[in-house]
N, C-alpha and C. Protein backbone atom coordinates (compact mmCIF):
# COMPACT_ATOMS: atom_id res chain seq x y z
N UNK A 1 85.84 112.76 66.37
CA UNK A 1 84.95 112.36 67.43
C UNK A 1 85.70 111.50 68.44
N UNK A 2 86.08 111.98 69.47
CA UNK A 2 86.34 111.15 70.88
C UNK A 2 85.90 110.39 71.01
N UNK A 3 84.53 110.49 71.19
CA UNK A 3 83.03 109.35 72.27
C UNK A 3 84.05 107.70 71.77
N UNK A 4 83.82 107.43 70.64
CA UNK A 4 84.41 106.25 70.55
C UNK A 4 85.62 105.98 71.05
N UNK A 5 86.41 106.47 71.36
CA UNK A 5 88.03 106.02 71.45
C UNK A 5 87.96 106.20 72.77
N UNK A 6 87.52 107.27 73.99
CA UNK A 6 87.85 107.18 75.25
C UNK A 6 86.80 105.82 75.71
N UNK A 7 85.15 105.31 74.75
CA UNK A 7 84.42 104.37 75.04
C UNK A 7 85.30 102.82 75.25
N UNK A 8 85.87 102.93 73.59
CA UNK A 8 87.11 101.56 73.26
C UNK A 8 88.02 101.58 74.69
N UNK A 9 88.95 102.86 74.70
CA UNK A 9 89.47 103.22 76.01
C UNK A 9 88.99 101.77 77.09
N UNK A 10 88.08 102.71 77.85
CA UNK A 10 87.61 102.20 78.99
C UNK A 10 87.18 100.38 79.13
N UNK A 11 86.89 100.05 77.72
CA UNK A 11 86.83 98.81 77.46
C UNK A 11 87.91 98.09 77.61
N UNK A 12 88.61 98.70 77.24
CA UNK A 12 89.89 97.76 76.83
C UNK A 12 90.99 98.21 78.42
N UNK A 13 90.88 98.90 79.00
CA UNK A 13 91.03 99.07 80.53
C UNK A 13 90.54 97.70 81.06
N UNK A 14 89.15 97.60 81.03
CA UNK A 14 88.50 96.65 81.76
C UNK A 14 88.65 95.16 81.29
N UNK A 15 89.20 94.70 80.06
CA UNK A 15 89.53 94.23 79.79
C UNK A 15 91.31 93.56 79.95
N UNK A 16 91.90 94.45 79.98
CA UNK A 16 93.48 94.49 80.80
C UNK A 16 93.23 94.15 82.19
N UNK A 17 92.59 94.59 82.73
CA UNK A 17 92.27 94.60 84.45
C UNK A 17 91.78 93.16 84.93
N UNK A 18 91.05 92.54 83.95
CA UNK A 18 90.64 91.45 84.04
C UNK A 18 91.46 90.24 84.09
N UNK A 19 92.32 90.44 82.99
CA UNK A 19 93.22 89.62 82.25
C UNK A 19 94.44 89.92 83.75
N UNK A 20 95.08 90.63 83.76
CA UNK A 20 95.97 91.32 84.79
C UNK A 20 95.82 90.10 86.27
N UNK A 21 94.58 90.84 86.53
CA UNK A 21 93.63 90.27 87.49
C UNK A 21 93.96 88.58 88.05
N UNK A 22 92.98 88.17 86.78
CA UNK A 22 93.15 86.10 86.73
C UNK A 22 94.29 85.93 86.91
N UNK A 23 95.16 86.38 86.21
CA UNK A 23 96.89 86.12 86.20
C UNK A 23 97.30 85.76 87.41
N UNK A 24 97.31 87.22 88.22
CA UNK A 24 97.73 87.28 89.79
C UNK A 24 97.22 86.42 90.63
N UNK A 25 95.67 86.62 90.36
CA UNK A 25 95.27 85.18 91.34
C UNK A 25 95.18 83.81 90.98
N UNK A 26 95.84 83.60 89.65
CA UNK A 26 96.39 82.03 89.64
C UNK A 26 97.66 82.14 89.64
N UNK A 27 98.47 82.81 90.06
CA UNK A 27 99.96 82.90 90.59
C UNK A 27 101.06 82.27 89.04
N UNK A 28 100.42 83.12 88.23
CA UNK A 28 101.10 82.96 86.48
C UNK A 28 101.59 84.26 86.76
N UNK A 29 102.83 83.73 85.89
CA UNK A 29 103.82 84.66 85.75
C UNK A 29 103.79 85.35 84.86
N UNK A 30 102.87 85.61 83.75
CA UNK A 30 102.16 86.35 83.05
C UNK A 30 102.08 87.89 83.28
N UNK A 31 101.38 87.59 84.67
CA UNK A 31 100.92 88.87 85.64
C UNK A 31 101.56 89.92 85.14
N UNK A 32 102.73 89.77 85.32
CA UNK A 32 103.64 90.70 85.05
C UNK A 32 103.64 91.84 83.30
N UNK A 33 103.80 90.80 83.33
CA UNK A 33 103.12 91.35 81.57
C UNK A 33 102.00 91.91 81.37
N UNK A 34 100.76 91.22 81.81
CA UNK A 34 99.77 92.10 81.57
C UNK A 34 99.55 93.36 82.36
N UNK A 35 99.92 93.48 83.16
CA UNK A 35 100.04 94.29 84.42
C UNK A 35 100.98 95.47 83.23
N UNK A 36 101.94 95.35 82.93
CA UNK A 36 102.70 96.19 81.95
C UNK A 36 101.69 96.97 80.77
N UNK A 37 101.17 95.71 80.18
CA UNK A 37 100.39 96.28 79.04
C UNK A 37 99.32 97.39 79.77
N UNK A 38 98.66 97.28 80.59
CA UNK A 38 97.79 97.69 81.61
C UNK A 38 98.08 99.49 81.77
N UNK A 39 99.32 99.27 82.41
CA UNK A 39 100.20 101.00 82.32
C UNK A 39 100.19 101.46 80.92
N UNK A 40 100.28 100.65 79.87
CA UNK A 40 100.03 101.32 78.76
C UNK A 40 99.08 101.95 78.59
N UNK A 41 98.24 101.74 79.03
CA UNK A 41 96.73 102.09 78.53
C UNK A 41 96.02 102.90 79.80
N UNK A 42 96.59 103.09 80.67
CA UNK A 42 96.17 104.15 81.86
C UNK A 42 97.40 105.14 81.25
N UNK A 43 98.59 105.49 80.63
CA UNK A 43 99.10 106.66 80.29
C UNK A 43 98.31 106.83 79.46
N UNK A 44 97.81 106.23 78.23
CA UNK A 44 96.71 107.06 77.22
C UNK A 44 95.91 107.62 77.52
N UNK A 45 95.21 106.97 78.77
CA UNK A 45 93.89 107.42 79.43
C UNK A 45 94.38 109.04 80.32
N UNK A 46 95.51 109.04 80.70
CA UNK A 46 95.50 110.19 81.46
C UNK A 46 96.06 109.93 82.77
N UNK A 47 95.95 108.27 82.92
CA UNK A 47 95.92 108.23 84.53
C UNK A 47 97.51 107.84 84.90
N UNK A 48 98.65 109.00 85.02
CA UNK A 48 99.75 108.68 85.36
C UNK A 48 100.36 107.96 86.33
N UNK A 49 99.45 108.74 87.48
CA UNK A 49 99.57 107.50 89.15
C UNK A 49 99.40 106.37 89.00
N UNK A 50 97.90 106.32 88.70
CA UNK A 50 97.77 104.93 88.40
C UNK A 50 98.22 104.30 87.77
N UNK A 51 98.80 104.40 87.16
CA UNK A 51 99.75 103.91 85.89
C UNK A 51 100.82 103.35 86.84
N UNK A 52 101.66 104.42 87.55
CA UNK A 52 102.65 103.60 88.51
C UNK A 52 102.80 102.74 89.84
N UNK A 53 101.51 103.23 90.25
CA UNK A 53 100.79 101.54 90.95
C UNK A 53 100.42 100.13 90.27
N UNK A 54 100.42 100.67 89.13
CA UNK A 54 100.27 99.29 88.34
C UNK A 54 101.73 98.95 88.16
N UNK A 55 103.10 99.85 88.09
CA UNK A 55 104.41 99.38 87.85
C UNK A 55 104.29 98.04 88.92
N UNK A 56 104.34 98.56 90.52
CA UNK A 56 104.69 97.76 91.60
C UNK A 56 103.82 96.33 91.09
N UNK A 57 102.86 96.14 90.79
CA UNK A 57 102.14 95.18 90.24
C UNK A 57 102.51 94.31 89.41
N UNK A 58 103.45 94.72 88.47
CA UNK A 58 104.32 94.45 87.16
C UNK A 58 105.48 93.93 88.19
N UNK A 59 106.24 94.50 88.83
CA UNK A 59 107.25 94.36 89.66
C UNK A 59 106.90 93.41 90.25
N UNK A 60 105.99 93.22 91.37
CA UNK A 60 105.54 92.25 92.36
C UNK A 60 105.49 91.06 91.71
N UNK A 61 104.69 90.67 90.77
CA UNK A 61 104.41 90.05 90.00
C UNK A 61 105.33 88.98 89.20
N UNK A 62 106.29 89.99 88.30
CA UNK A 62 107.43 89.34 87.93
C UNK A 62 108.20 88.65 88.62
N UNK A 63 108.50 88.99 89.81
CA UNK A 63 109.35 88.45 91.06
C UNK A 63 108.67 87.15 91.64
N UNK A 64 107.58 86.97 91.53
CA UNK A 64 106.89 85.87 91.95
C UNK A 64 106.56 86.47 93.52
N UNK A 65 106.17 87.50 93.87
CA UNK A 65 106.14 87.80 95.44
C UNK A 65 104.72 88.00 95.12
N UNK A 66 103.94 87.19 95.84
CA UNK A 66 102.73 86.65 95.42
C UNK A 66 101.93 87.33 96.25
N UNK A 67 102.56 87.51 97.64
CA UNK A 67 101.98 88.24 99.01
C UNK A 67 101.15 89.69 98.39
N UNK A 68 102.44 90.61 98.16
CA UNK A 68 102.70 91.81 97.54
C UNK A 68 101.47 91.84 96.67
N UNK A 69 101.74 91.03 95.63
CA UNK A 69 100.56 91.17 94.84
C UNK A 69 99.47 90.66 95.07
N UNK A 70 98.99 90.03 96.12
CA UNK A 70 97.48 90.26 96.20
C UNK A 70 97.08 91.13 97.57
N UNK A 71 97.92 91.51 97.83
CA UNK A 71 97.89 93.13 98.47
C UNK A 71 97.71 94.15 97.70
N UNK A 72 97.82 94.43 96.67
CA UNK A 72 98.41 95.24 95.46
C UNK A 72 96.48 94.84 94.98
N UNK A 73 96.23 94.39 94.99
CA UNK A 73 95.05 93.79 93.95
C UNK A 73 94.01 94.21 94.64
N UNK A 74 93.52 94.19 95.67
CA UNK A 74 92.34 95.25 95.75
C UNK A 74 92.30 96.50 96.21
N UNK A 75 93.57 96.99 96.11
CA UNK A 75 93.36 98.76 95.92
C UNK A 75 93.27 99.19 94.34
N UNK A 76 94.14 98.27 93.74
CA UNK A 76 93.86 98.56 92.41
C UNK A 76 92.82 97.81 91.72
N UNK A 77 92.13 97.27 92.17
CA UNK A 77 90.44 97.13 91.91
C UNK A 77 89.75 98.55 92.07
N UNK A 78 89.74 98.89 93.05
CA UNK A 78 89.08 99.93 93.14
C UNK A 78 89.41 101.50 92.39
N UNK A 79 90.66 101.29 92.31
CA UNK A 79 91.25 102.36 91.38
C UNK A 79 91.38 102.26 90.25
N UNK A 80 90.92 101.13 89.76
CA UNK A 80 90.94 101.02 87.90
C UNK A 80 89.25 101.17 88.05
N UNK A 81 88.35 101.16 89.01
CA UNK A 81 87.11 101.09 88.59
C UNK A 81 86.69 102.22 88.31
N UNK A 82 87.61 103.68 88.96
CA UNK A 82 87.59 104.65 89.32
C UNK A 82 87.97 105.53 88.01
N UNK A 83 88.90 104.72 87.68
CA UNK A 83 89.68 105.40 86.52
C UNK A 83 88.40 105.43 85.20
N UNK A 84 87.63 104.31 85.34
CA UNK A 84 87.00 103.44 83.90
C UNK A 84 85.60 104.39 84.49
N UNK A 85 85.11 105.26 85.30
CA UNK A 85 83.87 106.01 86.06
C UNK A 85 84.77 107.35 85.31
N UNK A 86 85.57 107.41 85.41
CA UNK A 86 86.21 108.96 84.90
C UNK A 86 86.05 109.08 83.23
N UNK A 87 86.10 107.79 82.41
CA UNK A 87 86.57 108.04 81.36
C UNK A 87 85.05 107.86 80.57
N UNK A 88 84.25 107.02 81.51
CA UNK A 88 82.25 106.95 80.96
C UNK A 88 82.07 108.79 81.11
N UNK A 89 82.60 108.99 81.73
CA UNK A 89 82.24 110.25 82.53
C UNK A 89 82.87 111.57 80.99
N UNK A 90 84.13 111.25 80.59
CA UNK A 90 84.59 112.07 79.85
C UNK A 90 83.81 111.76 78.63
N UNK A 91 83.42 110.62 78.48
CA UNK A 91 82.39 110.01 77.14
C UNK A 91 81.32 111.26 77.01
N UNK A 92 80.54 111.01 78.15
CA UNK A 92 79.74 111.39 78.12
C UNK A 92 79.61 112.68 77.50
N UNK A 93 80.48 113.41 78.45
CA UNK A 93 80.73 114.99 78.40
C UNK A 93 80.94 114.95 76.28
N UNK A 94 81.48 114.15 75.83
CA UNK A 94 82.09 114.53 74.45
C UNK A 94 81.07 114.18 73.93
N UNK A 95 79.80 113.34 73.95
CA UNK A 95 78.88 112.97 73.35
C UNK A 95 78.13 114.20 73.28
N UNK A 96 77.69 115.35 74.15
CA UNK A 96 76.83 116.17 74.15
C UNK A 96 77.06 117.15 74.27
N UNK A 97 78.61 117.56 73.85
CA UNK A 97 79.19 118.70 72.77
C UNK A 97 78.52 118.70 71.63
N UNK A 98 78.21 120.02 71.50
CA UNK A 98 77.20 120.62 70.17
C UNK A 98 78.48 120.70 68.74
């Protein structure tokens, strides 16, 4: 059974994104890291691009180029929300397979 694991999935997306998130906008050098773990879990999901927009994020981040990354931070708001709408979406679909 899928339903659970792409559900956990998407949780734990939103959960990275969050974490990722606070990091960047308290200018912790963290960022970087979670931002890493983050790409982990968009290649499981499927989402390769996104995955390497989150690199520059990881990159930006690590470097302390603070600009970059909160430039970086609300396109990838909107594209992790996008990603986490795709994967309710694949839930779904696996829940109501016969």
């Amino acid at each position: 059974d899928l339903a659970p694991t792409l559900a956990r999935l998407s949780a734990d997306l939103d959960a990275g994104w969050r974490q990722a998130e606070t990091q960047a906008r308290l200018r912790d050098p963290r960022a970087g890291r979670a931002a890493h773990a983050l790409r982990s879990l968009l290649l499981l999901a499927g989402e390769n691009d996104l995955s390497e927009q989150f690199g520059l994020l990881e990159r930006a981040a690590g470097e302390g180029d603070w600009a970059t990354t909160d430039r970086l931070l609300g396109f990838l708001a909107e594209e992790i929300a996008a990603a986490r709408a795709r994967l309710v979406t694949a839930t779904a679909a696996q829940v109501r397979l016969p």
